[in-house]
N, C-alpha and C. Protein backbone atom coordinates (compact mmCIF):
# COMPACT_ATOMS: atom_id res chain seq x y z
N UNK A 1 -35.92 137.74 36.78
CA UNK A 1 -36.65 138.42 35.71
C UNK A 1 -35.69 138.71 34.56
N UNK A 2 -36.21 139.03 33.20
CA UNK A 2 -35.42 138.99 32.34
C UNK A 2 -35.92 139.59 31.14
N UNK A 3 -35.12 140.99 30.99
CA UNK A 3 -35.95 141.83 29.90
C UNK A 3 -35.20 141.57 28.42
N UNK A 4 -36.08 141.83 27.16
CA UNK A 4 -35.14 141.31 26.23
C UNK A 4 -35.51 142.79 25.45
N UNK A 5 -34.30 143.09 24.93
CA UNK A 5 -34.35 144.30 24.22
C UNK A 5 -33.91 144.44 22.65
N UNK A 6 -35.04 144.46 22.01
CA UNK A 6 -34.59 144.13 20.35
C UNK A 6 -33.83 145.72 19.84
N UNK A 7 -33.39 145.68 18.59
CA UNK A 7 -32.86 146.74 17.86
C UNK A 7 -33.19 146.08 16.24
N UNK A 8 -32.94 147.26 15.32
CA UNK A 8 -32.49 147.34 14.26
C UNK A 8 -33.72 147.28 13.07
N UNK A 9 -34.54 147.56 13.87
CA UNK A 9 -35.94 147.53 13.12
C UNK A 9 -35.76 148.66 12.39
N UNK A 10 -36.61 148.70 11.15
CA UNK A 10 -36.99 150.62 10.53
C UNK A 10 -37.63 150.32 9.08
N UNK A 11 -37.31 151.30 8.26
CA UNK A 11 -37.94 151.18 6.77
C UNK A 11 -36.66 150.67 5.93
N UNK A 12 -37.16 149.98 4.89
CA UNK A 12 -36.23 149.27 4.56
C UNK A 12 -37.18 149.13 2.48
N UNK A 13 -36.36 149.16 1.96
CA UNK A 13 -37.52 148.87 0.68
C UNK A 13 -37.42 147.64 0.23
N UNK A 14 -38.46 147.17 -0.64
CA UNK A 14 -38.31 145.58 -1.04
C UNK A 14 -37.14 144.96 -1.60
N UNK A 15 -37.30 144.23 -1.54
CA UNK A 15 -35.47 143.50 -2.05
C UNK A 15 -34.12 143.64 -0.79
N UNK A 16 -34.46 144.28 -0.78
CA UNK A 16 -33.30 144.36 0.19
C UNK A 16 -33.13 143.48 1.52
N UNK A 17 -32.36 143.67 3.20
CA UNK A 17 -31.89 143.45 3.82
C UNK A 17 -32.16 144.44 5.19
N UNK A 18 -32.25 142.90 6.25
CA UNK A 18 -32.51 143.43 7.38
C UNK A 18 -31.88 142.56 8.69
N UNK A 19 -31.46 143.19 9.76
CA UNK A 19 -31.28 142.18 10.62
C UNK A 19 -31.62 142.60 11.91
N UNK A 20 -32.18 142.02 12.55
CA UNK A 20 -32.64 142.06 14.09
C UNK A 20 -31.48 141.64 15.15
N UNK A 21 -31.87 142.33 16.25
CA UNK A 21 -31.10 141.92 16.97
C UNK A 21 -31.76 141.52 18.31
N UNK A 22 -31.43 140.82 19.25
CA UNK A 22 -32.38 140.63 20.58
C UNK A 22 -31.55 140.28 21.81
N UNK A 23 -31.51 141.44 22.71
CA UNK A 23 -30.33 140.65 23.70
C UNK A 23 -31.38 140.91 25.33
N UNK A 24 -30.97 139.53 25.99
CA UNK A 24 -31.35 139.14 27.01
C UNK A 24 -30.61 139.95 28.22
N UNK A 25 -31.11 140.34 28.99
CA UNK A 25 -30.89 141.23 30.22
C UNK A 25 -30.11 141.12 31.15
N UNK A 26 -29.84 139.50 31.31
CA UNK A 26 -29.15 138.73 32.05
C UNK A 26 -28.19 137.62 30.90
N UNK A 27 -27.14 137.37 30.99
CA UNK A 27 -26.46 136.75 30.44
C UNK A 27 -26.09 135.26 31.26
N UNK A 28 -26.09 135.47 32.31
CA UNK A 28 -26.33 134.11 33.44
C UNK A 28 -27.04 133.33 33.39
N UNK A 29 -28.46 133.70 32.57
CA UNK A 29 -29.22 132.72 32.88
C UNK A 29 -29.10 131.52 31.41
N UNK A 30 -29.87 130.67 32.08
CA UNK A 30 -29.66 129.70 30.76
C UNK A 30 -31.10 130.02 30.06
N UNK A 31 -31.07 130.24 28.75
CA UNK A 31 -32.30 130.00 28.09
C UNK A 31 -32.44 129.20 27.28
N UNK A 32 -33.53 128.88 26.72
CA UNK A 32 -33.75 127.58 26.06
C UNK A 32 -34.02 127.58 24.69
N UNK A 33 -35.18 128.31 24.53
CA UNK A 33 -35.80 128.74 23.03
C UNK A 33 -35.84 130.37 22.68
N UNK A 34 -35.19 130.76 22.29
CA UNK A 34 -35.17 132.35 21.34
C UNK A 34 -35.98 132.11 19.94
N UNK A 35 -36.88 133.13 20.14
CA UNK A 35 -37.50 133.21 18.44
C UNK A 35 -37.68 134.19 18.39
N UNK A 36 -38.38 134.49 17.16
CA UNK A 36 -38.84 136.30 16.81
C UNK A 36 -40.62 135.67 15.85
N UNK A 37 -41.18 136.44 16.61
CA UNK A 37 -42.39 136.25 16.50
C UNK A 37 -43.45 137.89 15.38
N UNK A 38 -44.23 138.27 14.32
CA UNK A 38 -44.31 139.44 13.87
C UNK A 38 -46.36 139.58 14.16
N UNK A 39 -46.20 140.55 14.18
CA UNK A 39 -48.15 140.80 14.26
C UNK A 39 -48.01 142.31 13.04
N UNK A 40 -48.69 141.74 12.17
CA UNK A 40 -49.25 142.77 10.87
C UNK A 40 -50.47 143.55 11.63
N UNK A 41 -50.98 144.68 11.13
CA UNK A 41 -51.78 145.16 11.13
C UNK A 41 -53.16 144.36 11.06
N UNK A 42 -54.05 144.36 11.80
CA UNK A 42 -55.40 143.74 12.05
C UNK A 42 -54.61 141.97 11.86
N UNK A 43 -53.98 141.70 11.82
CA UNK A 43 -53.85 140.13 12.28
C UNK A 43 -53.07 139.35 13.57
N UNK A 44 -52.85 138.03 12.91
CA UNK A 44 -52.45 137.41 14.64
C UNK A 44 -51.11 137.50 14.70
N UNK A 45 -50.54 137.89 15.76
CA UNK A 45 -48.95 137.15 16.11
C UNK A 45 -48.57 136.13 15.53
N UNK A 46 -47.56 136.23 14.84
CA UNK A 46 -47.34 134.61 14.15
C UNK A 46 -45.74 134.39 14.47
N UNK A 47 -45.59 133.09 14.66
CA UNK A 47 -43.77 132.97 14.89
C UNK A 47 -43.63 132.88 13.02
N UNK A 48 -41.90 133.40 13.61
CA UNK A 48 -40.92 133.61 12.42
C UNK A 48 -40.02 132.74 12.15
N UNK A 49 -39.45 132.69 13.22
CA UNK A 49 -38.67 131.44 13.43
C UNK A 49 -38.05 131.48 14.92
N UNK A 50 -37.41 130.33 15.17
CA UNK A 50 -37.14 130.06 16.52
C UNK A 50 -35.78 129.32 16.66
N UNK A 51 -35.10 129.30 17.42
CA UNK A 51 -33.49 128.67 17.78
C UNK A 51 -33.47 128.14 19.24
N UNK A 52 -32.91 126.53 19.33
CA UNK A 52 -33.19 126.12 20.88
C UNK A 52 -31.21 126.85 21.07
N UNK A 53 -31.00 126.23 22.09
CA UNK A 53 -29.85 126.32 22.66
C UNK A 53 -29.06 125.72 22.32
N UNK A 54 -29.14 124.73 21.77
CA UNK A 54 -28.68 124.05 20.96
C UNK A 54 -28.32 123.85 19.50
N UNK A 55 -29.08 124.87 19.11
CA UNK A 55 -29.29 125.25 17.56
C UNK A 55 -29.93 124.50 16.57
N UNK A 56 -30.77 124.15 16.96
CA UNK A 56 -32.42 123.36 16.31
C UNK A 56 -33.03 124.71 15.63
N UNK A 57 -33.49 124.62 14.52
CA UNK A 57 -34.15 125.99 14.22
C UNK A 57 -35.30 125.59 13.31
N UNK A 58 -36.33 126.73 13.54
CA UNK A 58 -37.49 126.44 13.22
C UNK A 58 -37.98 127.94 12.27
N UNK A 59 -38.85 127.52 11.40
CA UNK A 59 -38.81 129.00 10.42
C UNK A 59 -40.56 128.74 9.60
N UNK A 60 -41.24 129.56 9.79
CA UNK A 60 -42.54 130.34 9.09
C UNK A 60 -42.34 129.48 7.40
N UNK A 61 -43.02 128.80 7.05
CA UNK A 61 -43.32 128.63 5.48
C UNK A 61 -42.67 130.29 4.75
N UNK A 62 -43.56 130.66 5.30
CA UNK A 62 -43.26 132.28 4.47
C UNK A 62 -42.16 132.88 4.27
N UNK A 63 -41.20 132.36 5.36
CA UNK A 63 -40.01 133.28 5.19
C UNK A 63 -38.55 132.14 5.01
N UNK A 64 -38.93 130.81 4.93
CA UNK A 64 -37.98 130.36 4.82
C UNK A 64 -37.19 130.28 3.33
N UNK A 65 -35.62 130.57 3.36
CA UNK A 65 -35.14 130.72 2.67
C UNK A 65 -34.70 132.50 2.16
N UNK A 66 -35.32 132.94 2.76
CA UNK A 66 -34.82 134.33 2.78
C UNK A 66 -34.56 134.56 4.67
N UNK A 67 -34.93 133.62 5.36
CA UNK A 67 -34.83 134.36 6.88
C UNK A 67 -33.48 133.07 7.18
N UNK A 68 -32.58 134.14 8.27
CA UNK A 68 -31.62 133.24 9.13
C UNK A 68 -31.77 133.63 10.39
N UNK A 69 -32.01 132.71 11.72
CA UNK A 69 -31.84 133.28 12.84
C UNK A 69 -30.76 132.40 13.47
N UNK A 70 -30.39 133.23 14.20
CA UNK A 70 -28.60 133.11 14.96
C UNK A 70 -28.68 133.20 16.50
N UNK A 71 -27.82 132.48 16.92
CA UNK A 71 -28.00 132.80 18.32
C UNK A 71 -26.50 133.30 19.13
N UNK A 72 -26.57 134.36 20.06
CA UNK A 72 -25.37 133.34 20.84
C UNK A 72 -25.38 133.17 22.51
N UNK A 73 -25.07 131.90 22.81
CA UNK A 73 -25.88 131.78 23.64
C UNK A 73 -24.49 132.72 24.78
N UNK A 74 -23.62 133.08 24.91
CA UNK A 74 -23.00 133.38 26.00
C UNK A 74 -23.21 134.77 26.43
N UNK A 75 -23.89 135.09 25.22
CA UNK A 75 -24.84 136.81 25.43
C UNK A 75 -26.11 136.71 25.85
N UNK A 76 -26.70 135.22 25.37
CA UNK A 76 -28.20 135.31 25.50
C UNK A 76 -28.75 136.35 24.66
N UNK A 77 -28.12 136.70 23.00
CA UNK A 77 -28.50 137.39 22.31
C UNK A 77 -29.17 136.69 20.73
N UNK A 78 -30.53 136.44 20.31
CA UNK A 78 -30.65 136.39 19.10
C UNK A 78 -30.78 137.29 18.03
N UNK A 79 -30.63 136.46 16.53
CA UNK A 79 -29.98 137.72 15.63
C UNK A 79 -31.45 136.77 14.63
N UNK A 80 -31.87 137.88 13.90
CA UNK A 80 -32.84 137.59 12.67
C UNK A 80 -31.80 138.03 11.40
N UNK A 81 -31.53 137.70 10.44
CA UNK A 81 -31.05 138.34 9.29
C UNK A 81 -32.07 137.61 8.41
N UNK A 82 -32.77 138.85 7.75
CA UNK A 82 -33.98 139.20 6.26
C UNK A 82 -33.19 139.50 5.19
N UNK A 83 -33.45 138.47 4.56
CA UNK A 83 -33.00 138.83 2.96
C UNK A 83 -34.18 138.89 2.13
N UNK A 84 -34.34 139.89 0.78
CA UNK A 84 -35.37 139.68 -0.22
C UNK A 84 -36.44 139.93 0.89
N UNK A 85 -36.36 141.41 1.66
CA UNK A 85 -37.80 141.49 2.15
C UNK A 85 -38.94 142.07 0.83
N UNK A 86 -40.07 141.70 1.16
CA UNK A 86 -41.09 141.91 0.54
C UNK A 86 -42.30 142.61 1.61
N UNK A 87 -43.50 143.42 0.70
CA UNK A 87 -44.02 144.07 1.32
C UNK A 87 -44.66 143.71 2.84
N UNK A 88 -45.12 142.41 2.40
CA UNK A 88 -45.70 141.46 3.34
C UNK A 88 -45.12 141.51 4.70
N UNK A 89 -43.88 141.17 4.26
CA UNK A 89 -42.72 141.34 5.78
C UNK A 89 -43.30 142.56 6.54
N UNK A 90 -44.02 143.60 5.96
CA UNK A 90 -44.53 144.73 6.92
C UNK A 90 -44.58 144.25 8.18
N UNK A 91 -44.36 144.35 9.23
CA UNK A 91 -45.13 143.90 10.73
C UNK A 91 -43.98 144.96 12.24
N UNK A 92 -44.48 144.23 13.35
CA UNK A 92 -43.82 144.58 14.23
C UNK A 92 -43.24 143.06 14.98
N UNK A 93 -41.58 143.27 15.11
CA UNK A 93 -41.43 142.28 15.25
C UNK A 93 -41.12 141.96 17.08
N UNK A 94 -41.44 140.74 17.07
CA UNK A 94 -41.24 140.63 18.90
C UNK A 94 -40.13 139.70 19.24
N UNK A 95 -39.52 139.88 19.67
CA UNK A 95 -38.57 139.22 20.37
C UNK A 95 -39.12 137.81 21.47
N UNK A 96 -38.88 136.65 21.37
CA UNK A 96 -39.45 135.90 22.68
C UNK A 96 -38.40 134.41 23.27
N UNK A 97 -38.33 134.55 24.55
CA UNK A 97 -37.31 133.52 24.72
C UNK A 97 -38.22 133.11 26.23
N UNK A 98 -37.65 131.70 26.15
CA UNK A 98 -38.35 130.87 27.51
C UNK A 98 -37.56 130.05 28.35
N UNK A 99 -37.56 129.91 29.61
CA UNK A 99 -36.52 129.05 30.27
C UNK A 99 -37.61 128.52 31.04
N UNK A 100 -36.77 127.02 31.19
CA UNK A 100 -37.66 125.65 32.03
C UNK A 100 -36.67 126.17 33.20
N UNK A 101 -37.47 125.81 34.49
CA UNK A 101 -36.83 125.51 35.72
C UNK A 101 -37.34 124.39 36.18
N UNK A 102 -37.24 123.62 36.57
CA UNK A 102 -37.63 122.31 37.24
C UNK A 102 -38.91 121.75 36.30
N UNK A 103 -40.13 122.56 36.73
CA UNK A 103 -41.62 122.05 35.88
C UNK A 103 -42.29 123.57 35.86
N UNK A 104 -41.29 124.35 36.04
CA UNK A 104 -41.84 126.02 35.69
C UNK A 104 -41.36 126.44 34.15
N UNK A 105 -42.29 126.78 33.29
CA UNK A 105 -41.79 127.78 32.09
C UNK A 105 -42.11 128.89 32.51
N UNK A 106 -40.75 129.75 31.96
CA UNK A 106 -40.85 130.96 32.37
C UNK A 106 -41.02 131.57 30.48
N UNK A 107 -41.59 132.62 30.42
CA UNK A 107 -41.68 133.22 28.76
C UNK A 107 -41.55 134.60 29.38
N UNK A 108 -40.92 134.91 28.17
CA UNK A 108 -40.54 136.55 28.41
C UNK A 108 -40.44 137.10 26.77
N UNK A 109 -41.24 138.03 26.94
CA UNK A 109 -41.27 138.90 25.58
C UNK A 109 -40.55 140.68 25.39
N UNK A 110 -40.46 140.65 24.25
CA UNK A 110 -39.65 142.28 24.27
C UNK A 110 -40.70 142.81 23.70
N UNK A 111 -40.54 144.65 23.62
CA UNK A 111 -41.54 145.15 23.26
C UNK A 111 -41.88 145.26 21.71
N UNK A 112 -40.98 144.63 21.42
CA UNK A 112 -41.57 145.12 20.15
C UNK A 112 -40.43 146.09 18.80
N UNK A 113 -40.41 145.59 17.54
CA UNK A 113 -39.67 146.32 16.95
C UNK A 113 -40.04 146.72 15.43
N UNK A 114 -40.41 148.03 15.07
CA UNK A 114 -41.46 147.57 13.71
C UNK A 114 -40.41 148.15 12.80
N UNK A 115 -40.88 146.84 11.56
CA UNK A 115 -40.09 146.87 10.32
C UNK A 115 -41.21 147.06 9.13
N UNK A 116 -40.92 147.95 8.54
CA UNK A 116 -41.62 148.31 7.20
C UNK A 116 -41.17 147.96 5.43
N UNK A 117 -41.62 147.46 4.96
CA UNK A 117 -40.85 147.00 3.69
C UNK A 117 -41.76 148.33 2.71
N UNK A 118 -41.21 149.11 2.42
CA UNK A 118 -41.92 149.90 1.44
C UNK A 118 -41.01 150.74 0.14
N UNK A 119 -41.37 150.79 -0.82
CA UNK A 119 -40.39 151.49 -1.78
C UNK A 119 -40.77 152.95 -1.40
């Protein structure tokens, strides 16, 4: 089992800077895909962006070019850094990483970390 525990969420005003943090419970295990996924108020979960193990990375129309996500894998910790947040960025953000075992995916989510963009 494998709990992932984000930080560094809070209020933050537009323009500015933010960075997430997400560390995996177990450092032994191998994981595969780390992303950070956000759910706004009355809408859907949407990914943000995502990092394999390898460092393939994947990023939201919306936020690319102001978002970097980082990994490292010997922590099993991913990092979000927000630049030029805007109001929109409002949400709660989730942490999510998945490991293959043979023909098993395993997904594991954190609880949750809410970031507010407000002046």
């Amino acid at each position: 089992q494998v709990q992932l525990v984000e930080s560094g969420g809070g209020l933050v005003q537009p323009g500015k800077s933010l960075t997430l943090s997400c560390a995996a419970s177990r450092s032994d295990l191998s994981i595969n895909t780390m992303g950070w996924y956000r759910q706004a108020p009355g809408k859907e979960r949407e990914l943000v962006a995502s990092i394999t193990s390898d460092g393939s990375t994947n990023y939201a129309d919306s936020v690319k070019g102001r978002v970097t996500i980082s990994r490292d894998n010997a922590k099993n910790t991913v990092y979000l850094q927000m630049n030029s947040l805007k109001p929109e960025d409002t949400a709660v953000y989730y942490c999510n990483a998945n490991r293959i075992v043979g023909f098993t995916l395993y997904n594991y989510w954190g609880q949750g970390t809410p970031v507010t963009v407000s002046s």
